[in-house]
C-alpha atoms as a PDB file:
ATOM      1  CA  UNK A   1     163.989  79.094 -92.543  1.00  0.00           C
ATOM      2  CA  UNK A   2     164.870  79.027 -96.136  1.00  0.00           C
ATOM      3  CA  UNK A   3     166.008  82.031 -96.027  1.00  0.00           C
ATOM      4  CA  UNK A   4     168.231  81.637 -93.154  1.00  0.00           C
ATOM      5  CA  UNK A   5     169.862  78.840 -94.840  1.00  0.00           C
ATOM      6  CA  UNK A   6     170.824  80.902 -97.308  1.00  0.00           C
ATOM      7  CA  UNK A   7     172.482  83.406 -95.248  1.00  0.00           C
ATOM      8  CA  UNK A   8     174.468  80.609 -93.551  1.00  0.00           C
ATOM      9  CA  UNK A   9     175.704  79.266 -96.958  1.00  0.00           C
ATOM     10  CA  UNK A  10     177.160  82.935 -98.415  1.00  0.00           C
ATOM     11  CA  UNK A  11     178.950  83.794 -94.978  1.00  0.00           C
ATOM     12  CA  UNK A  12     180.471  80.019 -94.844  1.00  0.00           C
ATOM     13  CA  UNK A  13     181.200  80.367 -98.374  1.00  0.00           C
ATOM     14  CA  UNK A  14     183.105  83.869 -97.200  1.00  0.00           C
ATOM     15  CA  UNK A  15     184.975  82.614 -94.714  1.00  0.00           C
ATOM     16  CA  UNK A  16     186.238  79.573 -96.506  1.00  0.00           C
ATOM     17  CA  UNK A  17     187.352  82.123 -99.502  1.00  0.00           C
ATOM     18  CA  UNK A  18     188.421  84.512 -97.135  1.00  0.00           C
ATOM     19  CA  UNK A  19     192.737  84.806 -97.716  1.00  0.00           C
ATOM     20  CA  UNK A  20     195.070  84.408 -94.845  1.00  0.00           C
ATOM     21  CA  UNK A  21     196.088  87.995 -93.663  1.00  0.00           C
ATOM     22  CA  UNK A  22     199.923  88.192 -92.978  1.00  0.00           C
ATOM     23  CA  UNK A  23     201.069  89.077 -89.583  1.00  0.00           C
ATOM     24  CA  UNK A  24     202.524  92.644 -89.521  1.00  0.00           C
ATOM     25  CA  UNK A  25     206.407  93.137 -88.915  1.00  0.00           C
ATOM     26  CA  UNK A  26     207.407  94.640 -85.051  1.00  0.00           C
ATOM     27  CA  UNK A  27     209.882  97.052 -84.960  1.00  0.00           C
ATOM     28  CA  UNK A  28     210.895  94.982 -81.471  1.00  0.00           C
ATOM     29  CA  UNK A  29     210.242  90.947 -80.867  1.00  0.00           C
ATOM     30  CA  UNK A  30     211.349  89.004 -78.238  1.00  0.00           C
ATOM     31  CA  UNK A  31     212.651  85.415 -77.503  1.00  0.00           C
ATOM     32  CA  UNK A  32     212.622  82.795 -74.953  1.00  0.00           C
ATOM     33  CA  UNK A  33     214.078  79.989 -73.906  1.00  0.00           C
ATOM     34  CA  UNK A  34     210.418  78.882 -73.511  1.00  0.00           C
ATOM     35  CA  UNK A  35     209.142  80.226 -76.706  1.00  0.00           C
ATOM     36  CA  UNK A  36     207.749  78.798 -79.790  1.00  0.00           C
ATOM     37  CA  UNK A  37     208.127  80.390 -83.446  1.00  0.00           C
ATOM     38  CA  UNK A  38     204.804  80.237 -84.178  1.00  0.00           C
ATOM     39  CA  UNK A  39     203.837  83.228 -81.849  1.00  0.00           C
ATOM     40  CA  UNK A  40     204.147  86.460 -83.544  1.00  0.00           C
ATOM     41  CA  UNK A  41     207.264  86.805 -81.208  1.00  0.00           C
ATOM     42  CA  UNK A  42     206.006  89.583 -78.630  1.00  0.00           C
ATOM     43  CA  UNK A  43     206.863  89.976 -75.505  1.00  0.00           C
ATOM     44  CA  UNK A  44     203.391  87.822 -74.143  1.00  0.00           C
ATOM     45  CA  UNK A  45     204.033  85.109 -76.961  1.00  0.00           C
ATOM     46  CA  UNK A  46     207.758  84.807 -77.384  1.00  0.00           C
ATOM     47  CA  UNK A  47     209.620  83.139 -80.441  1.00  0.00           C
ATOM     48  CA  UNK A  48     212.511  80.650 -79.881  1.00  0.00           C
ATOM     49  CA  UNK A  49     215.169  81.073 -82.009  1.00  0.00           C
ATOM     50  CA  UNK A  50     216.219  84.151 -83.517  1.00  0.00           C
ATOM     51  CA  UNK A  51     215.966  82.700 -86.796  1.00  0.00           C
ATOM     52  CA  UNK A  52     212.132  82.456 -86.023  1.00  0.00           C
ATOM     53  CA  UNK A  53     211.688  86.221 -84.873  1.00  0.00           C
ATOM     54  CA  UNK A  54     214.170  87.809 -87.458  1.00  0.00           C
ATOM     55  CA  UNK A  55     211.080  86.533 -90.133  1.00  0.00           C
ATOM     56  CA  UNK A  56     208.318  88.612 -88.216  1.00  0.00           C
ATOM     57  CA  UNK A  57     211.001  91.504 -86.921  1.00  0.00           C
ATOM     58  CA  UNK A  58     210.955  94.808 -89.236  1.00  0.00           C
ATOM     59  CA  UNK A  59     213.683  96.206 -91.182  1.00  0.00           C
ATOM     60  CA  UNK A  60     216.204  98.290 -88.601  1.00  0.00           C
ATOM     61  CA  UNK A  61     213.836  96.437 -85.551  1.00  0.00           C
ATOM     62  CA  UNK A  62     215.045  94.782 -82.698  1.00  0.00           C
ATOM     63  CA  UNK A  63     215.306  91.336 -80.816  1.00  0.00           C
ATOM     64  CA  UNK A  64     215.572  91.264 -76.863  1.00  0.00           C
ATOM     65  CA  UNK A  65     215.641  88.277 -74.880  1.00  0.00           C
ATOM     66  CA  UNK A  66     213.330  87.478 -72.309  1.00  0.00           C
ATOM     67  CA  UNK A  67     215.307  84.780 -70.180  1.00  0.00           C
ATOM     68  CA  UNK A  68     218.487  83.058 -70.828  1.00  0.00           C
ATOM     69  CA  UNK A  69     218.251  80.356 -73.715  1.00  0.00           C
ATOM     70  CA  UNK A  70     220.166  78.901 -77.172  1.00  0.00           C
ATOM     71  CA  UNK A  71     218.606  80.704 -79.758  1.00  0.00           C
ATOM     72  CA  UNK A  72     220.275  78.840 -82.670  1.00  0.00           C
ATOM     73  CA  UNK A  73     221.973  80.249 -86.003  1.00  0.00           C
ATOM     74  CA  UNK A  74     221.195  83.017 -87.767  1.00  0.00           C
ATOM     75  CA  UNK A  75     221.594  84.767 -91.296  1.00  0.00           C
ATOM     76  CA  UNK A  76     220.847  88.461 -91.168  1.00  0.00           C
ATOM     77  CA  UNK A  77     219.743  90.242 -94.378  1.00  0.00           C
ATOM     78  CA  UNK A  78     219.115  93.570 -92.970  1.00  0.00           C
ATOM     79  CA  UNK A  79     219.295  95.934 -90.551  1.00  0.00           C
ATOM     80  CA  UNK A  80     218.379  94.701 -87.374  1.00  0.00           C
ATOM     81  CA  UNK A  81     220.214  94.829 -83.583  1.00  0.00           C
ATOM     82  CA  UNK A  82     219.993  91.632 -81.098  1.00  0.00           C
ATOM     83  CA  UNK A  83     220.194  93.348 -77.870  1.00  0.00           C
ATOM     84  CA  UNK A  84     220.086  90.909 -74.559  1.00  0.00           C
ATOM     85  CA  UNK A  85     221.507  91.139 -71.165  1.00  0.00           C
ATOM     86  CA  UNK A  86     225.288  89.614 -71.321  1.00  0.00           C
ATOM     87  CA  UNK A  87     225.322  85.853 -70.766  1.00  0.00           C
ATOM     88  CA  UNK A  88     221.538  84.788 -72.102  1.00  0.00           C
ATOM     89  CA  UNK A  89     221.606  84.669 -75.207  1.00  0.00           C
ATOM     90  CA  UNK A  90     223.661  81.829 -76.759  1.00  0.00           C
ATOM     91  CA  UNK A  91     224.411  80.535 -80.158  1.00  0.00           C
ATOM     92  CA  UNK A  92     225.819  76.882 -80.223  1.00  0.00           C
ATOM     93  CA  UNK A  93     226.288  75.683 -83.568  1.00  0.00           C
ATOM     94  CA  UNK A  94     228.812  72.564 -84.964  1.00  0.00           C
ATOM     95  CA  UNK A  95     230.127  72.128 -88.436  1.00  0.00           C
ATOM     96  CA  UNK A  96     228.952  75.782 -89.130  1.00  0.00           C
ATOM     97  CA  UNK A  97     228.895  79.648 -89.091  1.00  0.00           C
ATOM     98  CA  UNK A  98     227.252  81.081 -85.953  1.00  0.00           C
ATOM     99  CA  UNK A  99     225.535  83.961 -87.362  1.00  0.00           C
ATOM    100  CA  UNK A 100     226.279  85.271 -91.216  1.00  0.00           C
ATOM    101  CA  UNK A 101     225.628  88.808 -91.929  1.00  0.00           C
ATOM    102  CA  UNK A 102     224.852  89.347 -95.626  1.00  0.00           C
ATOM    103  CA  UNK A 103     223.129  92.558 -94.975  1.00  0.00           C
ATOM    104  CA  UNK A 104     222.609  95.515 -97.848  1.00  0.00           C
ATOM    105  CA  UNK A 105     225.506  97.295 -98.435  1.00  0.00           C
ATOM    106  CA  UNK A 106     223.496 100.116 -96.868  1.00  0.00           C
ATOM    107  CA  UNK A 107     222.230  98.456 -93.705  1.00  0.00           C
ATOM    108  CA  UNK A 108     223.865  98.555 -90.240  1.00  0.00           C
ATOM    109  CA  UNK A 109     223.555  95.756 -87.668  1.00  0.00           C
ATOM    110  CA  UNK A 110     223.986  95.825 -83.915  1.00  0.00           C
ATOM    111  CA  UNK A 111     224.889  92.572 -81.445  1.00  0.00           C
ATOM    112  CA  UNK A 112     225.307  93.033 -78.216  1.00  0.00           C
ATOM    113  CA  UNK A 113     224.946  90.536 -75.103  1.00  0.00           C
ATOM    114  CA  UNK A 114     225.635  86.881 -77.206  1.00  0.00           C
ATOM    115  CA  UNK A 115     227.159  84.097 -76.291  1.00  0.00           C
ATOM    116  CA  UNK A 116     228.793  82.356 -79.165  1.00  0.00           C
ATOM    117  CA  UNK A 117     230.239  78.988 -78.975  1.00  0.00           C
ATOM    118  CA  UNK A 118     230.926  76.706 -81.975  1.00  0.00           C
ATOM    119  CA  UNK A 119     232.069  73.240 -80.318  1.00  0.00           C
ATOM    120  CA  UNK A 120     235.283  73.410 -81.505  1.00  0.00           C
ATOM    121  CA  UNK A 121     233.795  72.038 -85.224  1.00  0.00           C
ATOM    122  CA  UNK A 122     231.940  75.673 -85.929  1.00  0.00           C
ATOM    123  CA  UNK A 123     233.292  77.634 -89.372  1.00  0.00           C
ATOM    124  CA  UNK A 124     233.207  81.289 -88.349  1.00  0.00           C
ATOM    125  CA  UNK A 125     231.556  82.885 -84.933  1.00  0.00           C
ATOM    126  CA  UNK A 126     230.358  86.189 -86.436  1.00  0.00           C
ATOM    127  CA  UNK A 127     230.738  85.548 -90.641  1.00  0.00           C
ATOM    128  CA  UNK A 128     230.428  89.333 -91.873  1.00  0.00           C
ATOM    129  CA  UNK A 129     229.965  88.951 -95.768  1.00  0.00           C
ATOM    130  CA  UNK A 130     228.289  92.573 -96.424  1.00  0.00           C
ATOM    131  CA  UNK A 131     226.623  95.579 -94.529  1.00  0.00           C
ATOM    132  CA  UNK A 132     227.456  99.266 -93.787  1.00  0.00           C
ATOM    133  CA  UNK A 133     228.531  98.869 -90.220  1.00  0.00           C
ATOM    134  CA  UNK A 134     228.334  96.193 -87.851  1.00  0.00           C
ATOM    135  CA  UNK A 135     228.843  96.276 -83.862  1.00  0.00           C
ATOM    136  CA  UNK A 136     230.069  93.564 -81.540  1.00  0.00           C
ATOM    137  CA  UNK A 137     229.368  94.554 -78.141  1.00  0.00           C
ATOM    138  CA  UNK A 138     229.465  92.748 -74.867  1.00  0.00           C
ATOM    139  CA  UNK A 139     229.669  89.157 -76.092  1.00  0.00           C
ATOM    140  CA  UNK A 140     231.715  85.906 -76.471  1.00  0.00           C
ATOM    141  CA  UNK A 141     233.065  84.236 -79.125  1.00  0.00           C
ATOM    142  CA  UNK A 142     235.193  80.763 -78.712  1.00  0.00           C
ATOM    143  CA  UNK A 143     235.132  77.332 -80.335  1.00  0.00           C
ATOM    144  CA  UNK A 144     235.479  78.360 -83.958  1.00  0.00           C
ATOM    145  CA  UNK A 145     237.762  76.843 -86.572  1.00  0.00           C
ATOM    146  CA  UNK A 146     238.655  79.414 -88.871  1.00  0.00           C
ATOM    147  CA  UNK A 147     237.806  82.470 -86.599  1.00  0.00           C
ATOM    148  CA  UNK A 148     235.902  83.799 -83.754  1.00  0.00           C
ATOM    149  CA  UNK A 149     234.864  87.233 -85.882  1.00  0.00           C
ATOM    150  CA  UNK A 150     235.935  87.035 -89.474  1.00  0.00           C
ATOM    151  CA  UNK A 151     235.320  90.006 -91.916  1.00  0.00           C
ATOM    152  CA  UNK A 152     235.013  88.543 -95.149  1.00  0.00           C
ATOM    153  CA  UNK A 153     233.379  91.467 -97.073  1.00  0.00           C
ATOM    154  CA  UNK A 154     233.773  91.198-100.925  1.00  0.00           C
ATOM    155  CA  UNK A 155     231.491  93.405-102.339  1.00  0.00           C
ATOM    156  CA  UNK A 156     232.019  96.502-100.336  1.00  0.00           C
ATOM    157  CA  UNK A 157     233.328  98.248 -97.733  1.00  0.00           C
ATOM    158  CA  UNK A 158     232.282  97.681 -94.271  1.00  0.00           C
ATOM    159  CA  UNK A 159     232.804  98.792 -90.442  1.00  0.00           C
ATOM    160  CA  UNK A 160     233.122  96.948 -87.879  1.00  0.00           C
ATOM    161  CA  UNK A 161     233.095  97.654 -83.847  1.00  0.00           C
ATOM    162  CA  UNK A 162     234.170  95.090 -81.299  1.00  0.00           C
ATOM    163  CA  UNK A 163     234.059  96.577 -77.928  1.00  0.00           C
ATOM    164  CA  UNK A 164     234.522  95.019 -74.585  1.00  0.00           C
ATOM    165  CA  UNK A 165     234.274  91.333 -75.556  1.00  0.00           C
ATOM    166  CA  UNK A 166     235.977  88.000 -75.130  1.00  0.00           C
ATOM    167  CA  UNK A 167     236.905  86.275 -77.824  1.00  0.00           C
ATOM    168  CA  UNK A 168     238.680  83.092 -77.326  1.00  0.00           C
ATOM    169  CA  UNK A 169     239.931  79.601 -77.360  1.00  0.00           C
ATOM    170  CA  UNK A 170     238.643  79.281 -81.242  1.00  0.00           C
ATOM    171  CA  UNK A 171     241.160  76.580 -82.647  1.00  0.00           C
ATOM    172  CA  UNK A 172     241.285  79.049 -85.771  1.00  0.00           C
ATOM    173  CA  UNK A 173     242.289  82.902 -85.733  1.00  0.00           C
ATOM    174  CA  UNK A 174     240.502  85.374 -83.142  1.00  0.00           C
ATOM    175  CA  UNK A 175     239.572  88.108 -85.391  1.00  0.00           C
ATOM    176  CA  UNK A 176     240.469  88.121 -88.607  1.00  0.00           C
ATOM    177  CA  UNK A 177     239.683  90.554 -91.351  1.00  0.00           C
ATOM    178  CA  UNK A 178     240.723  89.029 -94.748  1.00  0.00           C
ATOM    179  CA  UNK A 179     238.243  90.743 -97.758  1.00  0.00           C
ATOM    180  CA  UNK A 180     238.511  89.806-101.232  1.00  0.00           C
ATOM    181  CA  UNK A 181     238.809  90.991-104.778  1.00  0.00           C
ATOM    182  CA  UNK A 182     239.002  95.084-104.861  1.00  0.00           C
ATOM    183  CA  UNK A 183     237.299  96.286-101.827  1.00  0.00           C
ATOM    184  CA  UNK A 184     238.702  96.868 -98.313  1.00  0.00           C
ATOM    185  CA  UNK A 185     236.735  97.323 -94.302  1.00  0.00           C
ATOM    186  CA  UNK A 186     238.252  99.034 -91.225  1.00  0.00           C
ATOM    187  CA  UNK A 187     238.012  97.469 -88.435  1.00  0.00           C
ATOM    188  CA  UNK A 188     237.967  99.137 -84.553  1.00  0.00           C
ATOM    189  CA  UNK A 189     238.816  96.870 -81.256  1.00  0.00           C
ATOM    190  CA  UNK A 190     238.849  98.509 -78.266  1.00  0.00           C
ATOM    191  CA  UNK A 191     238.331  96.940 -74.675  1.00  0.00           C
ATOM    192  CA  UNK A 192     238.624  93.414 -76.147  1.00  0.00           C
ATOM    193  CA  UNK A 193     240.427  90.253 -74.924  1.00  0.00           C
ATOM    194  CA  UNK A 194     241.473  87.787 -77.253  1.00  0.00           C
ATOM    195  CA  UNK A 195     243.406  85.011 -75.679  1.00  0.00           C
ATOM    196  CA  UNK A 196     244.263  80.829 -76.487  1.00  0.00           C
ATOM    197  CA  UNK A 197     243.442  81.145 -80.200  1.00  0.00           C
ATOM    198  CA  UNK A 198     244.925  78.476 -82.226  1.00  0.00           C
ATOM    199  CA  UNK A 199     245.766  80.879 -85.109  1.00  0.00           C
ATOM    200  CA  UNK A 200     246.796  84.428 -84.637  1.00  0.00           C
ATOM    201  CA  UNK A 201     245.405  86.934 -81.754  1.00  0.00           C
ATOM    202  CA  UNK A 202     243.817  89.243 -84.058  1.00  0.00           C
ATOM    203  CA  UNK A 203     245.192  89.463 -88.199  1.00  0.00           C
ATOM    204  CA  UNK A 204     244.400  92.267 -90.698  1.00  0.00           C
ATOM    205  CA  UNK A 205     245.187  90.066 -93.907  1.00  0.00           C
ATOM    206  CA  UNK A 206     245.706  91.814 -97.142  1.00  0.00           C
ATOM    207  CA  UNK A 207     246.691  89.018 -99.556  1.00  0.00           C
ATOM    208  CA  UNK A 208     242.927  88.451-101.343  1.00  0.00           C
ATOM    209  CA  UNK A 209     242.516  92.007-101.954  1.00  0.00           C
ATOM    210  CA  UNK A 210     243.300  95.107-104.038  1.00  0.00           C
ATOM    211  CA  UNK A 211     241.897  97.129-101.852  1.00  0.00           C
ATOM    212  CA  UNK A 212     243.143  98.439 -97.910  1.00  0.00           C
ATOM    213  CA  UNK A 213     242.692  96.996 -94.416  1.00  0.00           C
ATOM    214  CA  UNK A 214     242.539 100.195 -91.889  1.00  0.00           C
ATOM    215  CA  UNK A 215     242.404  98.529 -88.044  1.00  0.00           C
ATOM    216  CA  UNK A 216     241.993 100.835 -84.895  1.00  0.00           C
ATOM    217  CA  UNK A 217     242.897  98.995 -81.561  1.00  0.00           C
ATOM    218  CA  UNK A 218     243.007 100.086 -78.059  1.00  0.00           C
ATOM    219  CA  UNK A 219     242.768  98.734 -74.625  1.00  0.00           C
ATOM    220  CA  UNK A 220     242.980  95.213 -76.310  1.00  0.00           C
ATOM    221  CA  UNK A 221     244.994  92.028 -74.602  1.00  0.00           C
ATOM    222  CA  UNK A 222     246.104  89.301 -77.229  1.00  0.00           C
ATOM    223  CA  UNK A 223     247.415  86.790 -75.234  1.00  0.00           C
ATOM    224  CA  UNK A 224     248.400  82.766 -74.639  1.00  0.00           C
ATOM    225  CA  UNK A 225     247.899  82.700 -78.772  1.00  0.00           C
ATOM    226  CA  UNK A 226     249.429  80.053 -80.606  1.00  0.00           C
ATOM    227  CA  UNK A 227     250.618  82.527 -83.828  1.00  0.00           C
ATOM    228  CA  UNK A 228     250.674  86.306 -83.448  1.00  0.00           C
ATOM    229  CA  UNK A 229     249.285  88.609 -81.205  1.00  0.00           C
ATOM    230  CA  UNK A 230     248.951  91.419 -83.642  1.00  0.00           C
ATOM    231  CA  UNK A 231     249.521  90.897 -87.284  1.00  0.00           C
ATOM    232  CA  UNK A 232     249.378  93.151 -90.354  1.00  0.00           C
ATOM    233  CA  UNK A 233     249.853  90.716 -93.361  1.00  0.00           C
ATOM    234  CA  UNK A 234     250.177  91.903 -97.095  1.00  0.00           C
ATOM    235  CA  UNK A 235     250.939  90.970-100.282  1.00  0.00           C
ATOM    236  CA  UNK A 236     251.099  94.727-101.493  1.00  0.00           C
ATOM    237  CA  UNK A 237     247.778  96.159-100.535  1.00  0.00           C
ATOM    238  CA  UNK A 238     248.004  98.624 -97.618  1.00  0.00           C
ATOM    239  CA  UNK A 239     247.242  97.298 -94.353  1.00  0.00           C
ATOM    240  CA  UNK A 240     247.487  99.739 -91.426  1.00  0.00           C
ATOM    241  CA  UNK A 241     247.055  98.838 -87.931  1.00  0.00           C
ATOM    242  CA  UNK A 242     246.925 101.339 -84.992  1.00  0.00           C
ATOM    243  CA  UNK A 243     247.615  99.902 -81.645  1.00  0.00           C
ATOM    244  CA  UNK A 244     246.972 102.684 -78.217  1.00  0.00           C
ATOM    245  CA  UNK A 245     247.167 101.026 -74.850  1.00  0.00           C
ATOM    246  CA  UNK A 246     247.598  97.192 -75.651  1.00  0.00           C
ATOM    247  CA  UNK A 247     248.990  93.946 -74.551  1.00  0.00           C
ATOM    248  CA  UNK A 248     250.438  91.088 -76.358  1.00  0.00           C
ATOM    249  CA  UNK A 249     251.523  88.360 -74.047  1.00  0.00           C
ATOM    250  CA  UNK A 250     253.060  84.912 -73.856  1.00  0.00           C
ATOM    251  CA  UNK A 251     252.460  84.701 -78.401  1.00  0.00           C
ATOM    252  CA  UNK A 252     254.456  82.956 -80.569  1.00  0.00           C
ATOM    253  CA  UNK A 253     255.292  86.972 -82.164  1.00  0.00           C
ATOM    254  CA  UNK A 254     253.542  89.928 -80.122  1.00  0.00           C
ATOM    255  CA  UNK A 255     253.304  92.140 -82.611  1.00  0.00           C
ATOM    256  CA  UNK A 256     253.874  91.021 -86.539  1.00  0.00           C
ATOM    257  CA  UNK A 257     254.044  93.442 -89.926  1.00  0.00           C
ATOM    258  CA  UNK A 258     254.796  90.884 -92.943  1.00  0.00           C
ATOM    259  CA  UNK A 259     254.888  92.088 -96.294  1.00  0.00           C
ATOM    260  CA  UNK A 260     254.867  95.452 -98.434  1.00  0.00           C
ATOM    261  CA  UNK A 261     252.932  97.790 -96.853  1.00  0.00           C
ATOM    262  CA  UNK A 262     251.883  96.131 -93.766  1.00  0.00           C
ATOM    263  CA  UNK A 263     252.070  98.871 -91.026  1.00  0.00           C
ATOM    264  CA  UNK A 264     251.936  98.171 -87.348  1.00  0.00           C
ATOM    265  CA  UNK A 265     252.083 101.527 -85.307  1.00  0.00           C
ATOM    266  CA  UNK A 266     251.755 100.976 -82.015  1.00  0.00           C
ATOM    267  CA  UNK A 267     252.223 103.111 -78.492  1.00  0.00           C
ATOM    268  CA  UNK A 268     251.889 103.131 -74.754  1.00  0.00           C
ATOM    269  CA  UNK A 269     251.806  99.025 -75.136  1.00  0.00           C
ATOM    270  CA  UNK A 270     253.141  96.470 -73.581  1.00  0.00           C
ATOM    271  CA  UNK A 271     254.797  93.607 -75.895  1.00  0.00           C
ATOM    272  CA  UNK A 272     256.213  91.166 -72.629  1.00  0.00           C
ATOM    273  CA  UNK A 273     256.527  87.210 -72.714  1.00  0.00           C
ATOM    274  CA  UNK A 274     256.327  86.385 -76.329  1.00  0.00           C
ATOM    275  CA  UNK A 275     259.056  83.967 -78.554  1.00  0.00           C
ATOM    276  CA  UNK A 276     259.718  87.287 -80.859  1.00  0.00           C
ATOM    277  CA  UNK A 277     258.611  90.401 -79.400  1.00  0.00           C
ATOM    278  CA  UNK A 278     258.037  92.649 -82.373  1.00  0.00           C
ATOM    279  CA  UNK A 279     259.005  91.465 -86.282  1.00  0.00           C
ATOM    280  CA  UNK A 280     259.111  93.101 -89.175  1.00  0.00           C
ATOM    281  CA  UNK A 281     259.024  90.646 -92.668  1.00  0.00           C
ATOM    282  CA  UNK A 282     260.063  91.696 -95.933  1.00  0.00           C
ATOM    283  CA  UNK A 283     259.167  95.090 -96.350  1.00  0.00           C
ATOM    284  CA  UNK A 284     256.561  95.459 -93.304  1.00  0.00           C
ATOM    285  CA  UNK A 285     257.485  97.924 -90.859  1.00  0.00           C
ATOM    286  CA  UNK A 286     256.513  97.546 -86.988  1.00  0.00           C
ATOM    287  CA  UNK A 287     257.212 101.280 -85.493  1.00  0.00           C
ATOM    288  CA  UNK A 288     256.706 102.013 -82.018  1.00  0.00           C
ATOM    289  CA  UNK A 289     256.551 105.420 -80.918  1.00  0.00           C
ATOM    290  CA  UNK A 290     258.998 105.074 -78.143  1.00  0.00           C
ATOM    291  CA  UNK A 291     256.360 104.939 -75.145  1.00  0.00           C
ATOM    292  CA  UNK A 292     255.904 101.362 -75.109  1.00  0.00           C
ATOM    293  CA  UNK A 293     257.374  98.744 -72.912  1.00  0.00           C
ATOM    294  CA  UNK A 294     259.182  95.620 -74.895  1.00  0.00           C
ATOM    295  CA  UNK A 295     260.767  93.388 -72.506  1.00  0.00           C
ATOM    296  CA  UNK A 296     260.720  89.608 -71.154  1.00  0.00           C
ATOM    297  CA  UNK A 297     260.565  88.200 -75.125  1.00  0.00           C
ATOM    298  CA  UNK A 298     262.632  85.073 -75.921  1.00  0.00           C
ATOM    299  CA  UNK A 299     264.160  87.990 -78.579  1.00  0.00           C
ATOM    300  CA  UNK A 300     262.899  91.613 -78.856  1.00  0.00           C
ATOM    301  CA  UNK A 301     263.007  91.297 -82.413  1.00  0.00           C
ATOM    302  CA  UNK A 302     263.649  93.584 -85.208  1.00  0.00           C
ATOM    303  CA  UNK A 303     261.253  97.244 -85.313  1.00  0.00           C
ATOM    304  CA  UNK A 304     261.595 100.949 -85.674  1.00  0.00           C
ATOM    305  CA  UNK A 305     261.447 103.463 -83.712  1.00  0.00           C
ATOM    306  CA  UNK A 306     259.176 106.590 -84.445  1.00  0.00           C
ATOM    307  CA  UNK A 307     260.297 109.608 -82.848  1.00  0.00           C
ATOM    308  CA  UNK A 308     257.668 111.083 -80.164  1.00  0.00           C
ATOM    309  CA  UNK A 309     256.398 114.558 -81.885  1.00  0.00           C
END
């Protein structure tokens, strides 16, 4: 018996020593609306929030959703994609940023399927500070004060995709890219609607930077926006904008180019509705390449003309 009790004793005294083993990072988690974020976030034992499954998701993993829920805010530091079926997922945040990217320079991030609201007292939808490349797909942004998507990047350069999403009725600007100090981003829209901001439609703002603002749009309807539609704004640093197959309707300005070397080329678009149709500030030059249609504006405004080639 004596020796038994011994026995006991050491494997007590073991197991009391023993140190907690960390759970192992998935490459895919999952959330529910019925989750908790102390399960290690599979798809048997959801998480709740994304916040709570980004912790236990690995680098370049993935987050799906399970049922429809509000996941809560989130601050991404990595590569990672969110990937849900369109209309389940939702962020609703007030008096803040939605979700922050402040990813490596290196890493590339993926959102697809969100539903972003911000109250009408929320900062900044989708706040992209740094990353390689980051994709908006599928989702909704409104009820943001400063933007719906800003791209705030002042550390490097960095992509950005939004493709087939709504983003609207944010009291603040709809996109906006606006980096800072020497570095630049390009930006791509295509299939987007942006509509009833109470800033501009969509604005590639050069005036904190040294560096260039390079925006591809197509397909894209900026409409019923308090400001501009489209607007290329610079205080010397080159801002291009692109514009294939897009609308701006019923804006204070459809399309905008303020400033030396802001650039707005745009064709096969339709500018129809606005105050100003198309307006061209200081040096900024708005050239349309003569397959566009421009008509129903309180003015047409004041643009070039770019030979077809």
């Amino acid at each position: 018996m004596r020796f038994l009790s011994i026995i006991m004793t050491v494997l007590l005294c073991c197991l009391w020593s023993a140190p907690n083993v960390a759970h192992a990072q998935a490459t895919r988690t999952w959330v529910s609306g019925v989750g908790d974020d102390v399960n290690p976030c599979s798809r048997t034992a959801p998480c709740k929030t994304f916040a709570g499954a980004i912790s236990k998701t690995a680098p370049a993993g993935e987050i799906n959703c399970l049922d429809p829920g509000g996941f809560g805010a989130l601050t991404i530091t990595k590569s990672l994609s969110i990937i849900c079926e369109i209309g389940t997922a939702g962020v609703l945040v007030s008096g803040t940023n939605g979700i922050v990217v402040a990813a490596a320079s290196t890493d590339v991030v993926y959102l697809e399927g969100l539903d972003i609201e911000g109250l009408n007292t929320g900062f900044t939808g989708v706040n992209i500070l740094t990353a390689a490349k980051v994709s908006i797909v599928k989702s909704k942004v409104r009820g943001f004060t400063t933007a719906g998507i800003g791209v705030n990047n002042s550390t490097s350069g960095v992509r950005v995709d939004v493709i087939d999403s709504v983003i609207a009725d944010n009291p603040g600007e709809g996109i906006l890219s606006k980096p800072t100090g020497s570095v630049g981003n390009r930006v791509m829209i295509d299939r987007a609607r942006v509509s009833n901001n109470g800033g501009d439609g969509i604005m590639a703002n050069g005036t904190a930077t040294t560096g260039s603002i390079k925006m591809s749009i197509r397909d894209t309807e900026s409409a019923h926006n308090t400001a501009d539609g489209f607007v290329a704004f610079s205080a010397g640093a080159v801002v291009d904008i692109l514009m294939d197959a897009c609308g701006a309707f019923d804006n204070n300005r459809g399309i905008n180019a303020s400033g030396n070397s802001a650039v707005v080329s745009f064709t096969r678009s339709s500018i129809v509705g606005n105050s100003i149709g198309v307006n061209q500030v200081g040096a900024g030059q708005a050239l349309s390449f003569s397959t566009n249609g421009i008509s129903g504006n309180g003015t047409p405004g004041v643009f070039g003309t770019t030979p077809q080639q």
